[in-house]
N, C-alpha and C. Protein backbone atom coordinates (compact mmCIF):
# COMPACT_ATOMS: atom_id res chain seq x y z
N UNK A 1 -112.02 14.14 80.59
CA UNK A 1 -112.83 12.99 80.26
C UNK A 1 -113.47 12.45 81.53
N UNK A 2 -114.74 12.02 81.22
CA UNK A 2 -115.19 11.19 82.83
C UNK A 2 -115.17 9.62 82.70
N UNK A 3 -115.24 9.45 84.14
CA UNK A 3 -115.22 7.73 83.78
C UNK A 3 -116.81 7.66 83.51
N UNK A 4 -116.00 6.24 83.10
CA UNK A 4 -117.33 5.00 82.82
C UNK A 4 -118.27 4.95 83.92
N UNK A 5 -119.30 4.90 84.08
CA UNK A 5 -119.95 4.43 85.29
C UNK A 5 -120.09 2.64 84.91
N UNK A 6 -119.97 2.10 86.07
CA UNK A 6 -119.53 0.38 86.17
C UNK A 6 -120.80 -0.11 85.28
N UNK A 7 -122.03 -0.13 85.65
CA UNK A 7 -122.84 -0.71 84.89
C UNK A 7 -122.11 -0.81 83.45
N UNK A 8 -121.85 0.40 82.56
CA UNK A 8 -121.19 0.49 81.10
C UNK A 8 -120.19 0.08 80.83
N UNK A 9 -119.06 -0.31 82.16
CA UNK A 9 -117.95 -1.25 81.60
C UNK A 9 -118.18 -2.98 81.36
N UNK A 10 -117.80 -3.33 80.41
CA UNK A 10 -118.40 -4.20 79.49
C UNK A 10 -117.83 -5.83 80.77
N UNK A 11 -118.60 -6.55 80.97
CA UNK A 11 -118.76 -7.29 81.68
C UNK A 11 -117.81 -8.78 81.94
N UNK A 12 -117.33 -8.18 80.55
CA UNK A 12 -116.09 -9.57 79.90
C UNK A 12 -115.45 -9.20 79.18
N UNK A 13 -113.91 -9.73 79.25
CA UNK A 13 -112.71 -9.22 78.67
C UNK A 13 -112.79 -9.26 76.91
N UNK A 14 -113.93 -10.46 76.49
CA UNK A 14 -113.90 -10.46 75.21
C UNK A 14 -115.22 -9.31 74.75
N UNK A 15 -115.65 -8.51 75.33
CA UNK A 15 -116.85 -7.66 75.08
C UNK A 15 -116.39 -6.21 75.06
N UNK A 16 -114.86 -6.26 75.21
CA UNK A 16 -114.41 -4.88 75.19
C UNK A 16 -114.50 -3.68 74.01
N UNK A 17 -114.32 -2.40 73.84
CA UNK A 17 -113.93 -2.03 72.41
C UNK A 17 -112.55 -1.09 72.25
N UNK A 18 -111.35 -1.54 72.31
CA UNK A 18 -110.54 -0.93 72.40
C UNK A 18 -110.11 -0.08 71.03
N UNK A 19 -109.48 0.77 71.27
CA UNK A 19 -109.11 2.14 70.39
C UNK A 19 -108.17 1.13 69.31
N UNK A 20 -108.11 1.76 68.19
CA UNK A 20 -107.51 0.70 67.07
C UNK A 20 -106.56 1.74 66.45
N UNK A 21 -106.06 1.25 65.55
CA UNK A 21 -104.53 1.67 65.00
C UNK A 21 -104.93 3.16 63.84
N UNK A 22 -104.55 4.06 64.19
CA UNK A 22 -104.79 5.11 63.49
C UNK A 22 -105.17 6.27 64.19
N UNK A 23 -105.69 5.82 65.51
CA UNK A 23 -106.75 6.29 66.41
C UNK A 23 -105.71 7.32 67.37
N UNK A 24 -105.97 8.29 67.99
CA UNK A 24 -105.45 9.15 68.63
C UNK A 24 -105.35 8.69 70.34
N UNK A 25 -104.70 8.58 70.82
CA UNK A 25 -104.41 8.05 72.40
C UNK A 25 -105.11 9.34 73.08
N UNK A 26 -106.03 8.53 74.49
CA UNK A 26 -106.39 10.04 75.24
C UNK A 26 -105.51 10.67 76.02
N UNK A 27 -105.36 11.79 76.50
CA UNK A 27 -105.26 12.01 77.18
C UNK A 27 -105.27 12.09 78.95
N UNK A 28 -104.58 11.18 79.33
CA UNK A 28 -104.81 10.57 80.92
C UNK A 28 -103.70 10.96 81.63
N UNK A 29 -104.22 11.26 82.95
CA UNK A 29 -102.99 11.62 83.90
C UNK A 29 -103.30 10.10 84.86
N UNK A 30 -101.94 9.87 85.12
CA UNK A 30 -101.73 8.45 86.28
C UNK A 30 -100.35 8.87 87.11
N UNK A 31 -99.64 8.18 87.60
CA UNK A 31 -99.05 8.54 88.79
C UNK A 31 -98.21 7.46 88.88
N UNK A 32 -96.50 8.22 88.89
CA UNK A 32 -95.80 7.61 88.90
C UNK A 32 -95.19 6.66 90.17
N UNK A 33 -93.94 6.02 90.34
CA UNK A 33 -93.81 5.45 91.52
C UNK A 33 -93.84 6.29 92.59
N UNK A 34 -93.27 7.31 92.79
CA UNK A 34 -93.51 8.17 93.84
C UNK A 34 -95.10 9.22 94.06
N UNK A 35 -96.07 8.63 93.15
CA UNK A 35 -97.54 9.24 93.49
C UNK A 35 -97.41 10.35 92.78
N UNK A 36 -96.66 11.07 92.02
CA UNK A 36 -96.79 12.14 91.45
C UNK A 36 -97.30 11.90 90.14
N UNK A 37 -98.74 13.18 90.46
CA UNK A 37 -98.98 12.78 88.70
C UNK A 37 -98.79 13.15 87.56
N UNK A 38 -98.83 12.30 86.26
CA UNK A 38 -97.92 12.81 85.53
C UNK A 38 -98.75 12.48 84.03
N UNK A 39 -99.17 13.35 83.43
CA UNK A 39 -99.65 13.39 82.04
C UNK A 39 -98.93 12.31 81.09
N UNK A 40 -99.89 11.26 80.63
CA UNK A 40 -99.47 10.14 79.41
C UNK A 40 -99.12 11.18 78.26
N UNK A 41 -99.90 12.29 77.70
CA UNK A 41 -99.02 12.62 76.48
C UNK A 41 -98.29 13.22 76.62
N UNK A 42 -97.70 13.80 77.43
CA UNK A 42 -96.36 14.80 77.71
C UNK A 42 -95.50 13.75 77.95
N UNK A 43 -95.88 12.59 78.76
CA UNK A 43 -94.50 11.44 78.17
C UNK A 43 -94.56 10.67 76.96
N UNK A 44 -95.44 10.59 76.14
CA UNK A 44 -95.01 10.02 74.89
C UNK A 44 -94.88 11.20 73.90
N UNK A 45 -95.19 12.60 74.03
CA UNK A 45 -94.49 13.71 73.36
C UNK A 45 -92.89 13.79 73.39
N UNK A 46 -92.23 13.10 74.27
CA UNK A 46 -91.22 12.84 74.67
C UNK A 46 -89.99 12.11 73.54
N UNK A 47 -91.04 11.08 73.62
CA UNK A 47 -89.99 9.80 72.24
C UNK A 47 -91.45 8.69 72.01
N UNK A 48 -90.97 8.12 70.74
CA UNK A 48 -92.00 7.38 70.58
C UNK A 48 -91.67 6.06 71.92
N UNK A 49 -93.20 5.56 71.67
CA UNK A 49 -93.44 4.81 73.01
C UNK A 49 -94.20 3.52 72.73
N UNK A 50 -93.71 2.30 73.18
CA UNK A 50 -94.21 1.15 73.75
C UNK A 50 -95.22 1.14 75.13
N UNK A 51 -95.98 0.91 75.36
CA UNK A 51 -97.24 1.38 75.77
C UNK A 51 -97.74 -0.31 76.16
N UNK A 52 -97.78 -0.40 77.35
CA UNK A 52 -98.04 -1.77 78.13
C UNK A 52 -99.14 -1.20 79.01
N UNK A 53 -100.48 -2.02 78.64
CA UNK A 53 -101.45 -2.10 79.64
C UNK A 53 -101.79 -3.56 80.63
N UNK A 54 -101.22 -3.77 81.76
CA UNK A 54 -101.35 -4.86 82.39
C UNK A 54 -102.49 -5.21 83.70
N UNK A 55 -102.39 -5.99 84.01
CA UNK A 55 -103.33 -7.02 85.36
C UNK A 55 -102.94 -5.90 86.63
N UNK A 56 -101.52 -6.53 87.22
CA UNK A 56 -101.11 -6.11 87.85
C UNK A 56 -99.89 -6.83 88.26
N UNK A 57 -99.27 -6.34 89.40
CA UNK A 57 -98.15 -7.19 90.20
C UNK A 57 -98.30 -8.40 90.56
N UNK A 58 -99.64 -8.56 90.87
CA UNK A 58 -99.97 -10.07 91.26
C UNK A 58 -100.42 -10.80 90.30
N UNK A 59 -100.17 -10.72 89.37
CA UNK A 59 -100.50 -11.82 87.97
C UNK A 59 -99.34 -12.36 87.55
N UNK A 60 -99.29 -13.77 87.53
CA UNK A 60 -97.59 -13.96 87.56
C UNK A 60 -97.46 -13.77 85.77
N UNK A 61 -98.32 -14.22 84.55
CA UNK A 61 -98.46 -14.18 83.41
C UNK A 61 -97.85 -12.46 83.07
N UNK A 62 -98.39 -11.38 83.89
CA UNK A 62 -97.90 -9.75 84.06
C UNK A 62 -96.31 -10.08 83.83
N UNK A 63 -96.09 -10.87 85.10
CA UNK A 63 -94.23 -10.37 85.90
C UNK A 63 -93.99 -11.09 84.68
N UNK A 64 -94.01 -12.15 84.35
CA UNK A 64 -93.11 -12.85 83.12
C UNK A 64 -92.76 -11.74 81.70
N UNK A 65 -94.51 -11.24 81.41
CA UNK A 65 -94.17 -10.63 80.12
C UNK A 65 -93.61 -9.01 80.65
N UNK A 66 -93.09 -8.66 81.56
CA UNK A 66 -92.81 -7.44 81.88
C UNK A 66 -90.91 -7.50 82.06
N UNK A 67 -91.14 -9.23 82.57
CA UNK A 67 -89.74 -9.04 82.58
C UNK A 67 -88.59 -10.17 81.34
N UNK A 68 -90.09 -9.90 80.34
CA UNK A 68 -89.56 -10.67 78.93
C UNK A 68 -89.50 -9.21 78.36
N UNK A 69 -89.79 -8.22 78.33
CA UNK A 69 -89.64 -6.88 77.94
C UNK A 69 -88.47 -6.54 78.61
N UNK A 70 -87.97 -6.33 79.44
CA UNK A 70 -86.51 -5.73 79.83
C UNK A 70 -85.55 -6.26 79.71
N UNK A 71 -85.97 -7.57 78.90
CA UNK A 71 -84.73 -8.01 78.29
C UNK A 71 -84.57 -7.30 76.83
N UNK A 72 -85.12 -6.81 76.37
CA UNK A 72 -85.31 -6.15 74.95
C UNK A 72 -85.08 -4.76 75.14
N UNK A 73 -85.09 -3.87 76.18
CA UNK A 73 -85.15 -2.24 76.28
C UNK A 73 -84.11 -1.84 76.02
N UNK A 74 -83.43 -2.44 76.09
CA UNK A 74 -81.76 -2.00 74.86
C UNK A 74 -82.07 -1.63 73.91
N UNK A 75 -82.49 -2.62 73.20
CA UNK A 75 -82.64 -2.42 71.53
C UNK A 75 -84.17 -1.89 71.67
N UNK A 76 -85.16 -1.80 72.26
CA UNK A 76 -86.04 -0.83 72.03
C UNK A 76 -85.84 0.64 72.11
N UNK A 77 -84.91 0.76 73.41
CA UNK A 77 -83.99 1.80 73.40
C UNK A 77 -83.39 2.85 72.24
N UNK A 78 -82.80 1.86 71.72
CA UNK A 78 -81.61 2.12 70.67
C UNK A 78 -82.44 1.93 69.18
N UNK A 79 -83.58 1.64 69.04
CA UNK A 79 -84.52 2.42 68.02
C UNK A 79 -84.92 3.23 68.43
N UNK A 80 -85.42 3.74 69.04
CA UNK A 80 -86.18 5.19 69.69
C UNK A 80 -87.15 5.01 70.14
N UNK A 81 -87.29 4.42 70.93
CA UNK A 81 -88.42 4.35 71.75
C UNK A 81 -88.50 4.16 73.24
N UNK A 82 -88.99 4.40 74.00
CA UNK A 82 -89.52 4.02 75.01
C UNK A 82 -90.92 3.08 76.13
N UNK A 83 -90.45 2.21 76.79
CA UNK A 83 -91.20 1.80 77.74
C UNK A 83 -91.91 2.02 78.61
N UNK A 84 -93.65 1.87 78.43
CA UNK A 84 -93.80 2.45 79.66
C UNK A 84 -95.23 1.75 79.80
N UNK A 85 -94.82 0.61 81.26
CA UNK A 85 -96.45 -0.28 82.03
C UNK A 85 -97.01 0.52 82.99
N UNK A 86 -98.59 0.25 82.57
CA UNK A 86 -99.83 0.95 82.94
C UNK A 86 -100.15 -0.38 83.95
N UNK A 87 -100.83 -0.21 85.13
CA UNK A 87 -101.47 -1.14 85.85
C UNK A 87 -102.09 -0.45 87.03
N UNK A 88 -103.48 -1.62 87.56
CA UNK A 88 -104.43 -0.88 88.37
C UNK A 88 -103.73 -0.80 89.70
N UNK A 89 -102.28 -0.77 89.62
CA UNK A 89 -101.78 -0.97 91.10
C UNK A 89 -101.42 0.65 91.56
N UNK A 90 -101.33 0.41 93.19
CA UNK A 90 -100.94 1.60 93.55
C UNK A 90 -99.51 2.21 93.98
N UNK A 91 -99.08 3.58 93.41
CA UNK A 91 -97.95 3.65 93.51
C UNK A 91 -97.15 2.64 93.89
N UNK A 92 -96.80 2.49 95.51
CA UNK A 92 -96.07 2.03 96.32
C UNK A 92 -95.81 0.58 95.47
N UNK A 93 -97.15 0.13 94.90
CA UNK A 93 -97.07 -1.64 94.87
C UNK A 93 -96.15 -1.49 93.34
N UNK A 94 -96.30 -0.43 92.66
CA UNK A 94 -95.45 -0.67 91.32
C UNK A 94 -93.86 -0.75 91.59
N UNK A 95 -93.56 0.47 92.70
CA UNK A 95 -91.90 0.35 93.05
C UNK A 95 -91.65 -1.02 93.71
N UNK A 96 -92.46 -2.14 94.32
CA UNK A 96 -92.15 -3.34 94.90
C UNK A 96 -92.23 -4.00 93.44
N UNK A 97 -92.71 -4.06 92.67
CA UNK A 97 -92.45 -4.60 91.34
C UNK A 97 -91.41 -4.29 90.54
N UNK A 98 -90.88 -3.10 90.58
CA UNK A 98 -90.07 -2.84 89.52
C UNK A 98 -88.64 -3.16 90.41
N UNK A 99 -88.80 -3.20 91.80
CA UNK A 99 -87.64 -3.76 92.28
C UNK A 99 -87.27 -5.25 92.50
N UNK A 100 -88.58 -5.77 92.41
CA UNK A 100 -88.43 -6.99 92.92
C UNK A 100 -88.26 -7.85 91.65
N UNK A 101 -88.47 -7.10 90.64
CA UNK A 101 -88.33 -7.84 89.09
C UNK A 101 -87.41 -6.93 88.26
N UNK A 102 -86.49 -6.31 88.77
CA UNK A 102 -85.25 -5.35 88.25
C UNK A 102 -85.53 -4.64 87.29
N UNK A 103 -87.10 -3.54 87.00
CA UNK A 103 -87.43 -3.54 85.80
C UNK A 103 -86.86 -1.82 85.38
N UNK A 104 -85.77 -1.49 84.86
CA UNK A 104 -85.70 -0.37 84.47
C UNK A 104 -86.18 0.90 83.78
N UNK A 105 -87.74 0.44 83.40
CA UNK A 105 -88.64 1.32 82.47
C UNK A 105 -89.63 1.32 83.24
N UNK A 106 -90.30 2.72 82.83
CA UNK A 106 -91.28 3.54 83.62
C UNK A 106 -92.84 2.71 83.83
N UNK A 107 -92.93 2.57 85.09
CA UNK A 107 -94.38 2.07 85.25
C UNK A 107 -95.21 2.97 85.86
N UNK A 108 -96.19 2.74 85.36
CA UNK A 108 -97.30 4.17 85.93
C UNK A 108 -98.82 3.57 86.99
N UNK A 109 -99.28 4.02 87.99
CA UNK A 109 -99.95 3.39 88.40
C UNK A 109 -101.48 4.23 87.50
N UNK A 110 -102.86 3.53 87.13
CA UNK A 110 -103.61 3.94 86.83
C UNK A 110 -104.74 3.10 88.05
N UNK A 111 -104.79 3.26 89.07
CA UNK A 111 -105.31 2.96 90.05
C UNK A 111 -107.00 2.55 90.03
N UNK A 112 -107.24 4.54 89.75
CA UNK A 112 -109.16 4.35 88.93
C UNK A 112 -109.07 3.88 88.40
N UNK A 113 -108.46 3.37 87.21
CA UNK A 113 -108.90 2.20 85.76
C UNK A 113 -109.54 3.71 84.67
N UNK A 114 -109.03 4.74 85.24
CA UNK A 114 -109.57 5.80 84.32
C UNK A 114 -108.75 5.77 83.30
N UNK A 115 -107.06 5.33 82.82
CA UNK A 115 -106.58 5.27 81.51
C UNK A 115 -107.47 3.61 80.78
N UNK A 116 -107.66 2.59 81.98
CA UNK A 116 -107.95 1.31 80.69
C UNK A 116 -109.48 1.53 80.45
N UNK A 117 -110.55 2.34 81.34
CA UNK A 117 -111.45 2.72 80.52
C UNK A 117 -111.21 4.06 79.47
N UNK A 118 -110.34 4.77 79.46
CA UNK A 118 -110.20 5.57 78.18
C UNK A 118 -109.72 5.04 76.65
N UNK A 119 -108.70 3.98 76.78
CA UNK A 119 -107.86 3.27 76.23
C UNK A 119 -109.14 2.03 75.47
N UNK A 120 -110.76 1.79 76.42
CA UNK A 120 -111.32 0.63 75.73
C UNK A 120 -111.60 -1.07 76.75
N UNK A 121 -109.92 -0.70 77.60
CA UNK A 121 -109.72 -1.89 77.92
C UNK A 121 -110.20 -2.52 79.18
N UNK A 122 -110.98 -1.77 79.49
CA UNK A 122 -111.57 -2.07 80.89
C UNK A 122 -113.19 -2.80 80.86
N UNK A 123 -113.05 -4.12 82.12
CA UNK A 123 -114.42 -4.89 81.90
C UNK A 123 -113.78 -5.48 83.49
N UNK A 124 -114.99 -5.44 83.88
CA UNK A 124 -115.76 -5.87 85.57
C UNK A 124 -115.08 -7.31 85.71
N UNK A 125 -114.19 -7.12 86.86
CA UNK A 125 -113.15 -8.38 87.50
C UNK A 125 -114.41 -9.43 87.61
N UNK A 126 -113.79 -10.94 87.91
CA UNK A 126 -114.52 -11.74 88.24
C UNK A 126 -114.68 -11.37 89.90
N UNK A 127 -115.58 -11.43 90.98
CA UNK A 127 -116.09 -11.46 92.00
C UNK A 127 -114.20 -11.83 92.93
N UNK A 128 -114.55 -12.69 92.66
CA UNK A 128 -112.87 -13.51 93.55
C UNK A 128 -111.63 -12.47 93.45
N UNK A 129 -111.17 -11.49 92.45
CA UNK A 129 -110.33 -10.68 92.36
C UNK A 129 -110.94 -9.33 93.12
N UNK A 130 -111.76 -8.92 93.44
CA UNK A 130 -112.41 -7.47 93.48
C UNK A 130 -111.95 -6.83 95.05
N UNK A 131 -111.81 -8.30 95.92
CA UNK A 131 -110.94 -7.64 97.36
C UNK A 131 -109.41 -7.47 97.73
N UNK A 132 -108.36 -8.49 96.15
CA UNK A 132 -107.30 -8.32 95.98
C UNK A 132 -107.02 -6.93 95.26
N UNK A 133 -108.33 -6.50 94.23
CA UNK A 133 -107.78 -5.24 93.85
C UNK A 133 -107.81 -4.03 94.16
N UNK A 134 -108.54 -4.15 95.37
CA UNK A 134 -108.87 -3.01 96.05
C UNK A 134 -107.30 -2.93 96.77
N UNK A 135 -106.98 -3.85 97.56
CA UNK A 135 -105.73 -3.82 98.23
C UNK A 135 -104.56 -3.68 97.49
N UNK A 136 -104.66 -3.82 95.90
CA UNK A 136 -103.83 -3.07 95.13
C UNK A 136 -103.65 -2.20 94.54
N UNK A 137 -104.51 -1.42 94.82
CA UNK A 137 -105.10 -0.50 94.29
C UNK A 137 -105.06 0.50 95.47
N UNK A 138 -105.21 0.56 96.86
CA UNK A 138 -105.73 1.19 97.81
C UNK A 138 -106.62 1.62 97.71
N UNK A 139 -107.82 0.48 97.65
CA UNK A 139 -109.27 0.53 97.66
C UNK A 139 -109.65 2.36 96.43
N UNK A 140 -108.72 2.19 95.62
CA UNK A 140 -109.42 2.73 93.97
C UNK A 140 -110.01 2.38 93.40
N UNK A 141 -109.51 1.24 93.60
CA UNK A 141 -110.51 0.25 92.46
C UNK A 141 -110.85 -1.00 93.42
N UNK A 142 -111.96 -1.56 92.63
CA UNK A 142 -112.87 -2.29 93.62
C UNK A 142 -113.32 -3.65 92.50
N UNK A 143 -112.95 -3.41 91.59
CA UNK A 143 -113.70 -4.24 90.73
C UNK A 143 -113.32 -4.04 89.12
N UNK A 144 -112.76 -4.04 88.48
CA UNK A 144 -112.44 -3.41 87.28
C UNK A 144 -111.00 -3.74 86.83
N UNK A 145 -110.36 -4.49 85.71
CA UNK A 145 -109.68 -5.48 85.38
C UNK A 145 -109.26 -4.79 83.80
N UNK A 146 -107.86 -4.35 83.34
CA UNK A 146 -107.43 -4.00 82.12
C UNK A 146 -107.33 -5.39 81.22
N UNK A 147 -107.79 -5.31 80.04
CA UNK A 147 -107.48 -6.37 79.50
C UNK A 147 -105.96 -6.26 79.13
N UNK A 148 -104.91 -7.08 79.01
CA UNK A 148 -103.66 -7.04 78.87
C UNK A 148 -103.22 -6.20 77.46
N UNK A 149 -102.49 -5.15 77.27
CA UNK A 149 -102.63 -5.08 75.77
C UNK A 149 -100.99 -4.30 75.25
N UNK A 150 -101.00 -4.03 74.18
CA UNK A 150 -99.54 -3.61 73.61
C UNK A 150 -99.80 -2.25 72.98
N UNK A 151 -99.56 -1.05 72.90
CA UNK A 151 -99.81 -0.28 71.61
C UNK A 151 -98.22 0.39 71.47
N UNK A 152 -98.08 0.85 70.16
CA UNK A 152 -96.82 1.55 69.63
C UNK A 152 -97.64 2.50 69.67
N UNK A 153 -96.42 3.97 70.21
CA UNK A 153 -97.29 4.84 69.45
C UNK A 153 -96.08 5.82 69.18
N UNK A 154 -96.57 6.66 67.98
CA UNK A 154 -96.04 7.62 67.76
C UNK A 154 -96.01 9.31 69.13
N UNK A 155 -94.80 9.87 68.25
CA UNK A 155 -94.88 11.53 69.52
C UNK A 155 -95.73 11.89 70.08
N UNK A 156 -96.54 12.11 68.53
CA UNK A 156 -98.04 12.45 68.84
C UNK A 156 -99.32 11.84 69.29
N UNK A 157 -98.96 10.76 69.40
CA UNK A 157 -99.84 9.46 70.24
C UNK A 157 -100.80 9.02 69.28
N UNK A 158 -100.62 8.84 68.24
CA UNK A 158 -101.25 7.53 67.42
C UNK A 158 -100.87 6.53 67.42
N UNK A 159 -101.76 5.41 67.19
CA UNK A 159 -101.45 4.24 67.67
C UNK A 159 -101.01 3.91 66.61
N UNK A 160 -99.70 3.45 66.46
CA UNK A 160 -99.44 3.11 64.67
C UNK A 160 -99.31 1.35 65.26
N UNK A 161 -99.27 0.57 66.05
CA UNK A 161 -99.72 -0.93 66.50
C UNK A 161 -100.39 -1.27 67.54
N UNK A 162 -100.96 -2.42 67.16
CA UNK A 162 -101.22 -2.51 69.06
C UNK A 162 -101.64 -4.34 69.08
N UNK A 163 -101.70 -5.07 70.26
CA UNK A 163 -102.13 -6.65 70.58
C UNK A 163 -102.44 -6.32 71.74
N UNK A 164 -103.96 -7.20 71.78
CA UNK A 164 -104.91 -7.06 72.53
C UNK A 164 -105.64 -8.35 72.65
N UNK A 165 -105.32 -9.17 73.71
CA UNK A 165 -106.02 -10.27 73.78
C UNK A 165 -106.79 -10.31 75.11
N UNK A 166 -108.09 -10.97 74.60
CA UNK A 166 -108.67 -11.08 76.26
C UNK A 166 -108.35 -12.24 77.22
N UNK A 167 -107.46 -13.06 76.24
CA UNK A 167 -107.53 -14.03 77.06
C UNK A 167 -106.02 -13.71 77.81
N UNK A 168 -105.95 -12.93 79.19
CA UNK A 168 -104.37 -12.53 79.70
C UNK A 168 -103.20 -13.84 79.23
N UNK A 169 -103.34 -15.16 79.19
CA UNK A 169 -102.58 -15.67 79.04
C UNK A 169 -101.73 -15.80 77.71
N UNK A 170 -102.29 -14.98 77.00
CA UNK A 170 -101.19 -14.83 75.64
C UNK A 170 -101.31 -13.46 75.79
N UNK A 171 -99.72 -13.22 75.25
CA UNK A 171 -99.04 -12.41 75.25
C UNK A 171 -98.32 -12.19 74.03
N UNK A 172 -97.83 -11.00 73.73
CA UNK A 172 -97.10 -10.57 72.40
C UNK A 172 -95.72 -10.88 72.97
N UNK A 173 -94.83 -11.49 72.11
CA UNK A 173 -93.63 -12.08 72.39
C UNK A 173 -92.56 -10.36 72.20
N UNK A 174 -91.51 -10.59 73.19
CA UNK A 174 -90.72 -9.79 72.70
C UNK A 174 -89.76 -10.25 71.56
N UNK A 175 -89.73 -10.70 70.86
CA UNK A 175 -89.11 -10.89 69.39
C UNK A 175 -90.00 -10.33 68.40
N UNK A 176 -90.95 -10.29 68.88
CA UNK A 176 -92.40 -10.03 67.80
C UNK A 176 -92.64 -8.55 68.39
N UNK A 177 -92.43 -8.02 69.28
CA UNK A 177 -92.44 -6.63 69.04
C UNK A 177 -91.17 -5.49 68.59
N UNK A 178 -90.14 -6.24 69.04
CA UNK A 178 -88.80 -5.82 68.53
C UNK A 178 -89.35 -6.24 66.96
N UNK A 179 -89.27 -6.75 66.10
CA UNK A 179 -89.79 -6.94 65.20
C UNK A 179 -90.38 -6.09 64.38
N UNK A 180 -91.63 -5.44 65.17
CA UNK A 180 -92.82 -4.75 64.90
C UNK A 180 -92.02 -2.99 64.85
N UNK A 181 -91.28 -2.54 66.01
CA UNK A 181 -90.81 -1.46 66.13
C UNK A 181 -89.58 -1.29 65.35
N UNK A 182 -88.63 -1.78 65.18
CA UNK A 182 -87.80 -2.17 63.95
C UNK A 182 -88.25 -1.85 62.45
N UNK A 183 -89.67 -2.63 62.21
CA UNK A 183 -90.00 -1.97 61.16
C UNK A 183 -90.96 -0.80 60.79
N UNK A 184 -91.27 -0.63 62.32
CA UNK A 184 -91.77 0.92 62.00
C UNK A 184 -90.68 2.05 62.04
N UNK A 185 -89.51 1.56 62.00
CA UNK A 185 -88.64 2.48 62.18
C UNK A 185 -88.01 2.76 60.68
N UNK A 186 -88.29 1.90 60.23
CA UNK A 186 -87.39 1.86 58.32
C UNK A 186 -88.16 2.47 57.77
């Protein structure tokens, strides 16, 4: 797949068009904490998957709902599923996150913004973020902002749910996705 060229990523978080429920997940390689890269559907071929697209490390609204999720990976666990946050950060900065917020589930760095423009979710940072995300990014990204989002997906990577708001400050509760995966499980 190629990227977006910037002009075509949509200019505002509410102007996005993200992939909807039924829809087949692409195919994206991103890179785990140690920089190795590693194919999204060969890990959700794996077990079904909870599927977190975030800001980054430096969004404190991110750390809250990331570490309102690992309070739940038990019992997301123990339905069958798995965890796994997407963000424009780079390697190194995800392992200072997942240590510094005790997070036991897989975070992946998508640095280019090549999974949240495949995924839909990608639209042009405001000006004021574009020199923080380069430095989180290691100057990958320069400008380019995931809208926050949720998807379930099945083995085969259909999206059988997903929450998608542009506005980052709401968030899907973890009671409400335990909830959601629970009853996709009956």
């Amino acid at each position: 797949m190629t990227l977006i060229i910037a002009q075509d990523i949509p200019k505002e978080a509410t102007d996005i068009s993200p992939l909807l429920i039924g829809e087949q997940m692409p195919n994206i390689m991103l890179k785990d904490t140690d920089g190795k890269s590693v194919s999204l559907t060969e890990l959700v071929a794996q077990k079904q998957t909870v599927l977190i697209f975030y800001r980054g490390g430096w969004c404190p609204y991110c750390n809250i709902h990331l570490g309102e999720l690992q309070t739940i990976e038990t019992d997301v666990l123990k339905a069958g599923y798995q965890i796994i946050a997407i963000s424009p950060d780079a390697p190194q900065k995800l392992s200072a996150s997942a240590d510094k917020h005790k997070l036991n589930y897989k975070l992946l760095s998508d640095a280019d913004t090549n999974g949240a423009q495949q995924f839909g979710l990608a639209f042009q940072a405001p000006e004021k973020y574009k020199e923080m995300l380069g430095n989180y990014s290691d100057k990958n990204n320069t400008g380019v902002l995931p809208v926050p989002a949720v998807f379930v997906l099945n083995k085969q990577g259909e999206i059988l749910f997903e929450y998608i708001s542009p506005d980052y400050k709401k968030r899907l509760s973890a009671s409400l996705l335990l909830a959601v995966i629970n009853n996709l499980a009956e």
